[in-house]
PDB file of N, CA and C in Angstrom:
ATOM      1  N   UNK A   1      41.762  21.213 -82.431  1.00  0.00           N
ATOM      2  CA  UNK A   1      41.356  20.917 -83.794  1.00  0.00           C
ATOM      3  C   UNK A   1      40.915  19.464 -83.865  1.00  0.00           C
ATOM      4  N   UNK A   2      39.563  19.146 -83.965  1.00  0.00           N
ATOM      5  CA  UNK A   2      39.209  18.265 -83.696  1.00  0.00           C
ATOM      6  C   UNK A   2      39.814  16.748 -82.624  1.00  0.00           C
ATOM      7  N   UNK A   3      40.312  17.086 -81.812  1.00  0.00           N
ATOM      8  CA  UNK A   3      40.377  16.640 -80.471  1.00  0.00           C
ATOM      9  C   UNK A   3      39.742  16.577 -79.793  1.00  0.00           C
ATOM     10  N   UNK A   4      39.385  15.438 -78.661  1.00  0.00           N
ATOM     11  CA  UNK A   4      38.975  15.090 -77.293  1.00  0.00           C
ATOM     12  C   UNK A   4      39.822  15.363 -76.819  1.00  0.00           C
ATOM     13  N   UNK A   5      39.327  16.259 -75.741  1.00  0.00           N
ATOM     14  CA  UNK A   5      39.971  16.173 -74.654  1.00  0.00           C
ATOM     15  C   UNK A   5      39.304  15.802 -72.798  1.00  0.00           C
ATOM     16  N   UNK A   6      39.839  15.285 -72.114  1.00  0.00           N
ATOM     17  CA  UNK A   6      39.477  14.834 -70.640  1.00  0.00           C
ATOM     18  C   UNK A   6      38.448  15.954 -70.050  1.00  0.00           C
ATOM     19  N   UNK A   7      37.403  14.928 -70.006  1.00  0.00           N
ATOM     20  CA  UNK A   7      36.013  15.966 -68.671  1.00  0.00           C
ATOM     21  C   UNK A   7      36.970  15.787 -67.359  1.00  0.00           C
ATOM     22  N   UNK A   8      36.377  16.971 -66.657  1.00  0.00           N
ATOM     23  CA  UNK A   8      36.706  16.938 -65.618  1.00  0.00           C
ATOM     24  C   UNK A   8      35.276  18.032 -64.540  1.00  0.00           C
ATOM     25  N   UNK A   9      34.653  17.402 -63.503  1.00  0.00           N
ATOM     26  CA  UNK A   9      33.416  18.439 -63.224  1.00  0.00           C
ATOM     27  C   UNK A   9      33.933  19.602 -62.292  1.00  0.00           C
ATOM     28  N   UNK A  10      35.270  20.267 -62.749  1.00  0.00           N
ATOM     29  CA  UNK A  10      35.384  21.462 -61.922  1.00  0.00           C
ATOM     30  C   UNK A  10      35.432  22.878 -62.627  1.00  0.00           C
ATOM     31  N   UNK A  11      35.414  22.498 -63.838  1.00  0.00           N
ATOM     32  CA  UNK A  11      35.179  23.562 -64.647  1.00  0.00           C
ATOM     33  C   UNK A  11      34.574  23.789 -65.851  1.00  0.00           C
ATOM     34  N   UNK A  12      33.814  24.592 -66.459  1.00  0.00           N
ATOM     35  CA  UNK A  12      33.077  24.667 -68.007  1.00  0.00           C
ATOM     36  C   UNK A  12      33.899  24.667 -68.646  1.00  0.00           C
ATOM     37  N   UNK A  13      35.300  24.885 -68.667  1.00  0.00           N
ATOM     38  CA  UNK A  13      36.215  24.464 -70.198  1.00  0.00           C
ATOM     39  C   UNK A  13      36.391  22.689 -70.277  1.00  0.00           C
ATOM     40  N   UNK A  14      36.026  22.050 -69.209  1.00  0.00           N
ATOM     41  CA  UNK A  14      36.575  20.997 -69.513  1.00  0.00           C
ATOM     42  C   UNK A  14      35.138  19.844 -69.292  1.00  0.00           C
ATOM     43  N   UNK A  15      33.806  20.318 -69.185  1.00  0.00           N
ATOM     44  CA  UNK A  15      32.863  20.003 -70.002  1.00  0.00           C
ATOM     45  C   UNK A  15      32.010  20.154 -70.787  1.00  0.00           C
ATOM     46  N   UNK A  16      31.111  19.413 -71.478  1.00  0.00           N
ATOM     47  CA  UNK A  16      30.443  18.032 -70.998  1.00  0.00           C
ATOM     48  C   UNK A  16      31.352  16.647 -71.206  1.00  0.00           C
ATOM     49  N   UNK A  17      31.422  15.702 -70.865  1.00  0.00           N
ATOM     50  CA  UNK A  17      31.433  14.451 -71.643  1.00  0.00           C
ATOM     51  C   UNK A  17      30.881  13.692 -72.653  1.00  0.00           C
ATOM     52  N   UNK A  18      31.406  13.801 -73.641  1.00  0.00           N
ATOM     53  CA  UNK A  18      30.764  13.302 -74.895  1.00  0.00           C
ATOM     54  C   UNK A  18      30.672  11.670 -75.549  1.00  0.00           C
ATOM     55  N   UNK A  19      32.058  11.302 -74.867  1.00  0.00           N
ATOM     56  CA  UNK A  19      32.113  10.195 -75.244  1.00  0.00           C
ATOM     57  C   UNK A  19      33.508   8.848 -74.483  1.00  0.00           C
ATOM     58  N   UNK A  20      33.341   8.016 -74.761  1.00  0.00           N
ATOM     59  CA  UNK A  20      33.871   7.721 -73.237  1.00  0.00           C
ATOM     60  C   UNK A  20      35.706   6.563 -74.391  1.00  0.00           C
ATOM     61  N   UNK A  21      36.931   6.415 -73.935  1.00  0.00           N
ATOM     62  CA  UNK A  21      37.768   5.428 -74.749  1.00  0.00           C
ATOM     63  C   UNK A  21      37.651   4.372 -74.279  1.00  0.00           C
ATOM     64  N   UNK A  22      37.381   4.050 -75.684  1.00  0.00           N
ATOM     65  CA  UNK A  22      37.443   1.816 -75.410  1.00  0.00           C
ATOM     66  C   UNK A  22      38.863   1.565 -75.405  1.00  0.00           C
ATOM     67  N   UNK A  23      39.748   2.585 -75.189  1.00  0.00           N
ATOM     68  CA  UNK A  23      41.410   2.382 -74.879  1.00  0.00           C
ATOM     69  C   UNK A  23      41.969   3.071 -74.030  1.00  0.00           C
ATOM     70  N   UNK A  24      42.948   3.096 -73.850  1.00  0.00           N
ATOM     71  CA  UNK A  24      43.794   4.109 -73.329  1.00  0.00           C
ATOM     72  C   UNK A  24      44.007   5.197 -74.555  1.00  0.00           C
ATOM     73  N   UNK A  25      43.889   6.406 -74.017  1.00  0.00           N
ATOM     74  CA  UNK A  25      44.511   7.653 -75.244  1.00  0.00           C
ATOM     75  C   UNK A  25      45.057   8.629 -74.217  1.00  0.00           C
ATOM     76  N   UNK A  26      46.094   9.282 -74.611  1.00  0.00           N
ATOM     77  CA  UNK A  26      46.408  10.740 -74.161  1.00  0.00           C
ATOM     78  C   UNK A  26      45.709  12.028 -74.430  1.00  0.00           C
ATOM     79  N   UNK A  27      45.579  12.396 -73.198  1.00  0.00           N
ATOM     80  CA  UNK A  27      45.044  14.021 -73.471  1.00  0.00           C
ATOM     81  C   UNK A  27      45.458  14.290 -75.079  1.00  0.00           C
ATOM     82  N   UNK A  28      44.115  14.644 -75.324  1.00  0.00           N
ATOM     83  CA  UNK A  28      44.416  15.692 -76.732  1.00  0.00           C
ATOM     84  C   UNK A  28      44.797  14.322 -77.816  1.00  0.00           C
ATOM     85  N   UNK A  29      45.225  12.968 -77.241  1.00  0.00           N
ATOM     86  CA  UNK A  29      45.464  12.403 -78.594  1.00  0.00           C
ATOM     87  C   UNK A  29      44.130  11.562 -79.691  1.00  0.00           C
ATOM     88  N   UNK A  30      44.272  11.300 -80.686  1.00  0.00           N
ATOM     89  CA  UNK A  30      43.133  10.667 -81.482  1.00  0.00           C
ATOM     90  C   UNK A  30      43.281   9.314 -80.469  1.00  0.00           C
ATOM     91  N   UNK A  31      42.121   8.270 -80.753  1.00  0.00           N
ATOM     92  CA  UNK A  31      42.089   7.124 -80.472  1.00  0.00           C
ATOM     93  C   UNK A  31      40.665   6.777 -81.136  1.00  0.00           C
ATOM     94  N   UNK A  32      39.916   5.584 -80.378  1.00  0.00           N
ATOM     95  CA  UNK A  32      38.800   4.918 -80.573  1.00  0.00           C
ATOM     96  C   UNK A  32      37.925   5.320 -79.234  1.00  0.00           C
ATOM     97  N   UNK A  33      36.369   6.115 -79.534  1.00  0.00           N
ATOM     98  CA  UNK A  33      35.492   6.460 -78.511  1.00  0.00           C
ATOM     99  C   UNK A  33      33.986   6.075 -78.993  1.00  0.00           C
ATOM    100  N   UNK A  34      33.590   5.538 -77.914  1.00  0.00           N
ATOM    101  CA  UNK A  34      32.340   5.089 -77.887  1.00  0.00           C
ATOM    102  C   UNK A  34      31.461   6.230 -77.071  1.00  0.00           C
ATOM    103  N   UNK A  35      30.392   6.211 -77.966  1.00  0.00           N
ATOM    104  CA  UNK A  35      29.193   7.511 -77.791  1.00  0.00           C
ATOM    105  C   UNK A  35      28.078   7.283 -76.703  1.00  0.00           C
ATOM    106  N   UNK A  36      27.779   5.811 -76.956  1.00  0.00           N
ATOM    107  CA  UNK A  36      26.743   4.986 -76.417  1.00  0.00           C
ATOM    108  C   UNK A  36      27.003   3.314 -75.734  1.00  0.00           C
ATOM    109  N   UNK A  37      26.647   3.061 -74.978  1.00  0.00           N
ATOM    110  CA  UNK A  37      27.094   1.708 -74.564  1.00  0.00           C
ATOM    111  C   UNK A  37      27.355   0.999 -73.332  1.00  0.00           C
ATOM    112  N   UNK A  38      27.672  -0.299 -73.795  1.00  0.00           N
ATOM    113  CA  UNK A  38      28.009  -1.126 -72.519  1.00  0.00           C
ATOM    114  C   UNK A  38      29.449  -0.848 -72.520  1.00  0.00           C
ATOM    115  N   UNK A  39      29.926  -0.287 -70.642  1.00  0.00           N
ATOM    116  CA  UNK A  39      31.381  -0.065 -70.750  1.00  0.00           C
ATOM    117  C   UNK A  39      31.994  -0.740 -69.342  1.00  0.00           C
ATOM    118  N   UNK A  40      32.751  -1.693 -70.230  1.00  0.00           N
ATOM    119  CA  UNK A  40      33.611  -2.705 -68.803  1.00  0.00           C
ATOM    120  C   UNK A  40      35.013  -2.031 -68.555  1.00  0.00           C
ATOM    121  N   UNK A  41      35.185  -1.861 -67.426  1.00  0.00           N
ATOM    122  CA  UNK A  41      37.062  -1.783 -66.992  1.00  0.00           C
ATOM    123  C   UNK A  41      36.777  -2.005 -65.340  1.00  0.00           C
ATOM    124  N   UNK A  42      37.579  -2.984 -65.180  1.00  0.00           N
ATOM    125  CA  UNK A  42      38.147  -4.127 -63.983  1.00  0.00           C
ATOM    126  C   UNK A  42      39.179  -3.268 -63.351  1.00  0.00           C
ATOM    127  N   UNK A  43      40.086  -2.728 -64.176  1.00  0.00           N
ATOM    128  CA  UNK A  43      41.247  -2.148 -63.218  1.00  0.00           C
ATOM    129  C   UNK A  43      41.230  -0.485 -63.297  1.00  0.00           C
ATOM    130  N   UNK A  44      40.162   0.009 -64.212  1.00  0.00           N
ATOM    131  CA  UNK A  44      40.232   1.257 -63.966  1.00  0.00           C
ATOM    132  C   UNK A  44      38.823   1.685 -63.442  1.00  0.00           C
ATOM    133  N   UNK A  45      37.918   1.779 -63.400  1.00  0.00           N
ATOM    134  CA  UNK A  45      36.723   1.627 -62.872  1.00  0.00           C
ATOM    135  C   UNK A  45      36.527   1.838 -61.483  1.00  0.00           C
ATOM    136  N   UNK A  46      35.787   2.698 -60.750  1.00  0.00           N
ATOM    137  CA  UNK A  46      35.596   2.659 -59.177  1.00  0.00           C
ATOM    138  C   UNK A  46      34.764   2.046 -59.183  1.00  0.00           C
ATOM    139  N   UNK A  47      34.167   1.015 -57.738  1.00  0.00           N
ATOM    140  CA  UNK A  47      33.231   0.160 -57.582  1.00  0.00           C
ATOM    141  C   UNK A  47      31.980   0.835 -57.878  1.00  0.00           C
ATOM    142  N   UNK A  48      31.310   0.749 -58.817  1.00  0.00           N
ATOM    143  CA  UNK A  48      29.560   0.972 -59.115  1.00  0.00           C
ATOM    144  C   UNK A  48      28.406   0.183 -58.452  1.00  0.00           C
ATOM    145  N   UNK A  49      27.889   1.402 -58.233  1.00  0.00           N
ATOM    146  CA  UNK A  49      26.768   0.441 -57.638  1.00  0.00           C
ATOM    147  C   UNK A  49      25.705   0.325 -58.686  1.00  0.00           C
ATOM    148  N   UNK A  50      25.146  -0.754 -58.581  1.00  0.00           N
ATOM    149  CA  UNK A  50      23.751  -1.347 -59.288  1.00  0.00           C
ATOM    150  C   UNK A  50      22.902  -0.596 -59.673  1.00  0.00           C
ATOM    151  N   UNK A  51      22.194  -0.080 -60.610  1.00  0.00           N
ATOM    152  CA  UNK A  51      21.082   0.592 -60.944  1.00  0.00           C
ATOM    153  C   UNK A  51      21.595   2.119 -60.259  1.00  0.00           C
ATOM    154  N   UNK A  52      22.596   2.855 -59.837  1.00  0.00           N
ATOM    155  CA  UNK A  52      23.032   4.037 -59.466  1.00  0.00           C
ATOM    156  C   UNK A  52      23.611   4.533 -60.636  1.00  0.00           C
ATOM    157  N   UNK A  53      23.847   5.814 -60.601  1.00  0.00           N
ATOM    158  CA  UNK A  53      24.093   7.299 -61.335  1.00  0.00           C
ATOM    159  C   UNK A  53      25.530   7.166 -61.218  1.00  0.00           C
ATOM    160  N   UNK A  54      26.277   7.656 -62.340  1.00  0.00           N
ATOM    161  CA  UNK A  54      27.879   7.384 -62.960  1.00  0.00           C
ATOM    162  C   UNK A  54      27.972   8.765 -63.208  1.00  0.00           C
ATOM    163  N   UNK A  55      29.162   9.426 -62.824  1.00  0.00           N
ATOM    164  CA  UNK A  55      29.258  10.649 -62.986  1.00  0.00           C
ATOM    165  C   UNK A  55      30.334  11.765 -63.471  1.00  0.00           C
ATOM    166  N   UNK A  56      30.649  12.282 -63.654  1.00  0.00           N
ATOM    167  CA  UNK A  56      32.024  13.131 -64.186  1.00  0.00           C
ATOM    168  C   UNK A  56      32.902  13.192 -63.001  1.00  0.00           C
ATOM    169  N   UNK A  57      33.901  12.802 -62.579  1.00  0.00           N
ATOM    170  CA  UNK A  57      34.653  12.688 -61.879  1.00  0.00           C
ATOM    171  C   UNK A  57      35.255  14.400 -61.695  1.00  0.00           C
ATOM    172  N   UNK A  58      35.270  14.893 -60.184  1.00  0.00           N
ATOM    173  CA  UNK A  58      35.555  16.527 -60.088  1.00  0.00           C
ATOM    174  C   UNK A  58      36.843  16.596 -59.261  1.00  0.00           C
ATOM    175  N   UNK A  59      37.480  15.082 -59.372  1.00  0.00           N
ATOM    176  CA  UNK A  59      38.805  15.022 -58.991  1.00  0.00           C
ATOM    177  C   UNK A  59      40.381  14.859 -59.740  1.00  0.00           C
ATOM    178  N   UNK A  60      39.632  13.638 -61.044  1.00  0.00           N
ATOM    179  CA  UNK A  60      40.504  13.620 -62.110  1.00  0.00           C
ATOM    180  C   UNK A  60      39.906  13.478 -63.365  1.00  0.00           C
ATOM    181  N   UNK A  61      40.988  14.050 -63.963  1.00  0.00           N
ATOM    182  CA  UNK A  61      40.330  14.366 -65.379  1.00  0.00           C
ATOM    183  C   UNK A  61      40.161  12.970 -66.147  1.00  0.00           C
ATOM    184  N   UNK A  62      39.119  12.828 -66.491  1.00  0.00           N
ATOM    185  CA  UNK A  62      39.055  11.531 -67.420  1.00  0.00           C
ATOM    186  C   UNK A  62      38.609  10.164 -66.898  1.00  0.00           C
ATOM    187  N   UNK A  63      38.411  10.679 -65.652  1.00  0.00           N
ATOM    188  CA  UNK A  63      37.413   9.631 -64.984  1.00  0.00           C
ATOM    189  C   UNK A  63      36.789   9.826 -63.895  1.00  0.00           C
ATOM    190  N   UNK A  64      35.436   8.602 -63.879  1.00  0.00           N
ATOM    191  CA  UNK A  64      34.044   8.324 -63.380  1.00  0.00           C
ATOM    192  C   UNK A  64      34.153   8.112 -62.189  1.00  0.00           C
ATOM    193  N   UNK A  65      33.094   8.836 -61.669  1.00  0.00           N
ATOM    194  CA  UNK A  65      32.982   8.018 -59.941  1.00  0.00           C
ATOM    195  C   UNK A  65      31.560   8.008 -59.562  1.00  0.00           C
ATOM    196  N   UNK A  66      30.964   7.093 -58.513  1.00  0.00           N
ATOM    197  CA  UNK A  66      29.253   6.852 -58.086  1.00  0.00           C
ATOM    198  C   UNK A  66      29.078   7.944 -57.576  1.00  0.00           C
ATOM    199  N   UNK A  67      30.364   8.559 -56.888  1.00  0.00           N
ATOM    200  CA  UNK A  67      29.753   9.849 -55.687  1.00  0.00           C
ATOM    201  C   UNK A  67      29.471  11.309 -56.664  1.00  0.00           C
ATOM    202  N   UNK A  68      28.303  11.652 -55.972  1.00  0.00           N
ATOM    203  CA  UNK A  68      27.934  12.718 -56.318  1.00  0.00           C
ATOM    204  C   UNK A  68      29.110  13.941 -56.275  1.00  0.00           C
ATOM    205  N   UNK A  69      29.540  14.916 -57.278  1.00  0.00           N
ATOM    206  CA  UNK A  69      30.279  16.050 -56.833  1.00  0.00           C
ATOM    207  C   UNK A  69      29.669  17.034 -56.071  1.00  0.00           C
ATOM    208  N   UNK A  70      30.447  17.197 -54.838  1.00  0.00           N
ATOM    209  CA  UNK A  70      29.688  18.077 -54.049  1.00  0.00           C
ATOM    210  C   UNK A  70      30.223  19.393 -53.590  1.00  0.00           C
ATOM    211  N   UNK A  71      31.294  19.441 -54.185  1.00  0.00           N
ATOM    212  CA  UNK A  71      32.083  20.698 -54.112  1.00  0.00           C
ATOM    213  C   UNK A  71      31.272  21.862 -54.829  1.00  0.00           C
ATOM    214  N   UNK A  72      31.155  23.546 -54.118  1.00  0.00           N
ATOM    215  CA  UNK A  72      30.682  24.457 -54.670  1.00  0.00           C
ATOM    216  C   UNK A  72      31.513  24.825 -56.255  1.00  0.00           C
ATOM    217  N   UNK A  73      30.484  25.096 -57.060  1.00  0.00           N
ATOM    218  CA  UNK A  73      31.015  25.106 -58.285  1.00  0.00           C
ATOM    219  C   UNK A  73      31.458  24.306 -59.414  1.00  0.00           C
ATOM    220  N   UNK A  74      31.667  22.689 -58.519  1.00  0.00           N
ATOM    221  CA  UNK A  74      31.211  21.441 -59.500  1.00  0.00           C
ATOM    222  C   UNK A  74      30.314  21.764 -60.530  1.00  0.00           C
ATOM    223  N   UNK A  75      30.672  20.756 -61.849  1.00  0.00           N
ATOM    224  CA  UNK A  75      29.572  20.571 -62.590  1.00  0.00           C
ATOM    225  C   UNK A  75      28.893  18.736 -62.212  1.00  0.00           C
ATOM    226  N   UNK A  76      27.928  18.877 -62.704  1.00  0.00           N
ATOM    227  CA  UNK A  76      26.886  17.582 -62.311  1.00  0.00           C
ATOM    228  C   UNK A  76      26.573  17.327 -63.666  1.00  0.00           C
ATOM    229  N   UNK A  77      26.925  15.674 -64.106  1.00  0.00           N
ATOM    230  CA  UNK A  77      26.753  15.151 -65.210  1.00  0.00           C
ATOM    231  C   UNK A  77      26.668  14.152 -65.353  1.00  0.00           C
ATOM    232  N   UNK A  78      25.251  13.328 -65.248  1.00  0.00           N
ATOM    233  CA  UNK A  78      25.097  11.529 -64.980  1.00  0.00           C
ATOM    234  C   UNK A  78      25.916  11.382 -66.824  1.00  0.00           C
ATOM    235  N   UNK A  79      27.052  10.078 -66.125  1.00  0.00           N
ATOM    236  CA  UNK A  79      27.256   9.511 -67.874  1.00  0.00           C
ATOM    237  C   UNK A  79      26.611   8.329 -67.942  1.00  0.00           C
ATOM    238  N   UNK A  80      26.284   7.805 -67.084  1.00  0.00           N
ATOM    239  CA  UNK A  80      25.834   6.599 -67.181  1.00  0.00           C
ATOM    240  C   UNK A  80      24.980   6.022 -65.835  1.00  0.00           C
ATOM    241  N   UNK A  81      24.562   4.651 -66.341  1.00  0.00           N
ATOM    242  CA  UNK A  81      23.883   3.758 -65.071  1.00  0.00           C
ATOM    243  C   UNK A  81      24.768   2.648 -64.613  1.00  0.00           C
ATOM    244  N   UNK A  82      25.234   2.299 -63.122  1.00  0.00           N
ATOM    245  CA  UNK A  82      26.065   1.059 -62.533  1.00  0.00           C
ATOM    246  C   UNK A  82      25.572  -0.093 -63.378  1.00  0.00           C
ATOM    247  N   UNK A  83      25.610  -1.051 -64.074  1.00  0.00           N
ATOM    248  CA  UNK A  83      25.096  -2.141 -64.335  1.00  0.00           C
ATOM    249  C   UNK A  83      26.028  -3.373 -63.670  1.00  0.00           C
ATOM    250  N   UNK A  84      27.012  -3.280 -62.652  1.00  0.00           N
ATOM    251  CA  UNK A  84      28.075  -3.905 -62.158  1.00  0.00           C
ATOM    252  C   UNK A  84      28.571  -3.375 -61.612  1.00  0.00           C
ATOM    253  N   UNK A  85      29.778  -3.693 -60.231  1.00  0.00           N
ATOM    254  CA  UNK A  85      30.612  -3.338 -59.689  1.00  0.00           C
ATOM    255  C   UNK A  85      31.800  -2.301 -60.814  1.00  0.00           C
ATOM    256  N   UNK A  86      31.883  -2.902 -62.335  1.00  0.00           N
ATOM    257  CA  UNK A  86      32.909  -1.871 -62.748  1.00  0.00           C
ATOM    258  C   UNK A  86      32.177  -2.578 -64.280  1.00  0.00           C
ATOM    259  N   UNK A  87      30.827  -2.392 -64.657  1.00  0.00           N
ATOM    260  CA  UNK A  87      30.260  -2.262 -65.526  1.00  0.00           C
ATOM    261  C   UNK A  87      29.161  -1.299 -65.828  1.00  0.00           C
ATOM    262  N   UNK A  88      29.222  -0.488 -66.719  1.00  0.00           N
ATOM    263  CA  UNK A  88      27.810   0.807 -66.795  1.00  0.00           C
ATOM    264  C   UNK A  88      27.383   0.798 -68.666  1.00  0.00           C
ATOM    265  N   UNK A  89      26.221   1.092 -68.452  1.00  0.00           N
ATOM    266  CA  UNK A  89      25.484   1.969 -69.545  1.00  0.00           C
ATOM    267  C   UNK A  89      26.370   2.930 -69.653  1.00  0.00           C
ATOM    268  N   UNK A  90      27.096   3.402 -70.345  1.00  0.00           N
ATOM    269  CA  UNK A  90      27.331   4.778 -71.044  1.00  0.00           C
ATOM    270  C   UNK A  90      26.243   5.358 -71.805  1.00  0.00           C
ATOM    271  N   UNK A  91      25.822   6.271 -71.440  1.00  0.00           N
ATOM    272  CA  UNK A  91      24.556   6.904 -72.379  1.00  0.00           C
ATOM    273  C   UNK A  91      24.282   8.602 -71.251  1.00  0.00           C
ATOM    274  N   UNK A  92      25.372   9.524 -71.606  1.00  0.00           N
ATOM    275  CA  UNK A  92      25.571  11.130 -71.163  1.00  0.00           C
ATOM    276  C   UNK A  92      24.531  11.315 -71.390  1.00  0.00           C
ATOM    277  N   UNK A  93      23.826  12.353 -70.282  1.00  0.00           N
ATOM    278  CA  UNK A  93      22.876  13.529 -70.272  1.00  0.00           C
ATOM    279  C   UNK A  93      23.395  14.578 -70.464  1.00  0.00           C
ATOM    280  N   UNK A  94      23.400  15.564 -71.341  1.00  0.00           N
ATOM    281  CA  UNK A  94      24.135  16.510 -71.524  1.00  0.00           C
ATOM    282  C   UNK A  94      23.669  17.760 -70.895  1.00  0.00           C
ATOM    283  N   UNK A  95      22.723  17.802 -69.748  1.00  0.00           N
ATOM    284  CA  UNK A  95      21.956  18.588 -68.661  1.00  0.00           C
ATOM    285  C   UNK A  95      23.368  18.304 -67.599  1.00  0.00           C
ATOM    286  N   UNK A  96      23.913  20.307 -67.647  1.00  0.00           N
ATOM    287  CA  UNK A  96      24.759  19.886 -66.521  1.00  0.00           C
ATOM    288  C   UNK A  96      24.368  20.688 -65.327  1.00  0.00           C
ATOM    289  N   UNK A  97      24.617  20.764 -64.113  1.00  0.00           N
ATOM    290  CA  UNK A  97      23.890  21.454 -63.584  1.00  0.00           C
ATOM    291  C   UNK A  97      24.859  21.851 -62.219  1.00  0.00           C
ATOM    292  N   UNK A  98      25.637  23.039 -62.085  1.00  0.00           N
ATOM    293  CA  UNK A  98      26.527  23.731 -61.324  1.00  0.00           C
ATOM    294  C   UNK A  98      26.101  23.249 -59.687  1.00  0.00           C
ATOM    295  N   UNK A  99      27.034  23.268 -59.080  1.00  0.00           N
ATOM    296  CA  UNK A  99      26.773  23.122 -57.483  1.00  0.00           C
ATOM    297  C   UNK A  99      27.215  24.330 -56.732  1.00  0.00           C
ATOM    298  N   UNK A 100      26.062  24.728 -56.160  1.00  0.00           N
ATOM    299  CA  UNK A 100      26.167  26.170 -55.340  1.00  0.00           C
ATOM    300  C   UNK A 100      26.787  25.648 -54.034  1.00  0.00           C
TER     301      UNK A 100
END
């Protein structure tokens, strides 16, 4: 009932990504989410590369990684562009696209 809850790219119940927390929140809890944007985190963040593709993470729920998911049955979902080692564009394509 109107909840977010955590993407994750291993299954269609648990995407797309819509929007990313400028905090910490718990599964399922309310907080503050940004739709669009510049998004910094230093200690949670995997190293990004520069001008590279940000993606739904198909390992844990609720977070990003550079590497492509390559597992059969992944979903594929750029959220963003590297603009830094642990800085990106947030700005989701909502084109997801299954891995055979």
């Amino acid at each position: 009932a109107n909840n977010v809850q955590l993407a994750r790219a291993n299954a269609d119940s648990t995407m797309p990504a819509i929007a990313i927390a400028i905090a910490d929140v718990s599964n399922g809890a309310t907080g503050t989410f940004m739709l669009m944007g510049m998004a910094h985190d230093s200690s949670a963040f995997p190293t990004l590369v520069i001008g590279g593709e940000v993606y739904v993470s198909e390992d844990t729920a609720g977070a990003i990684t550079s590497t492509l998911p390559a597992s059969s049955g992944d979903r594929v979902q750029v959220i963003g562009i590297g603009m830094h080692a642990d800085k990106m564009i947030f700005n989701p394509d909502y084109t997801i696209i299954e891995r055979a």
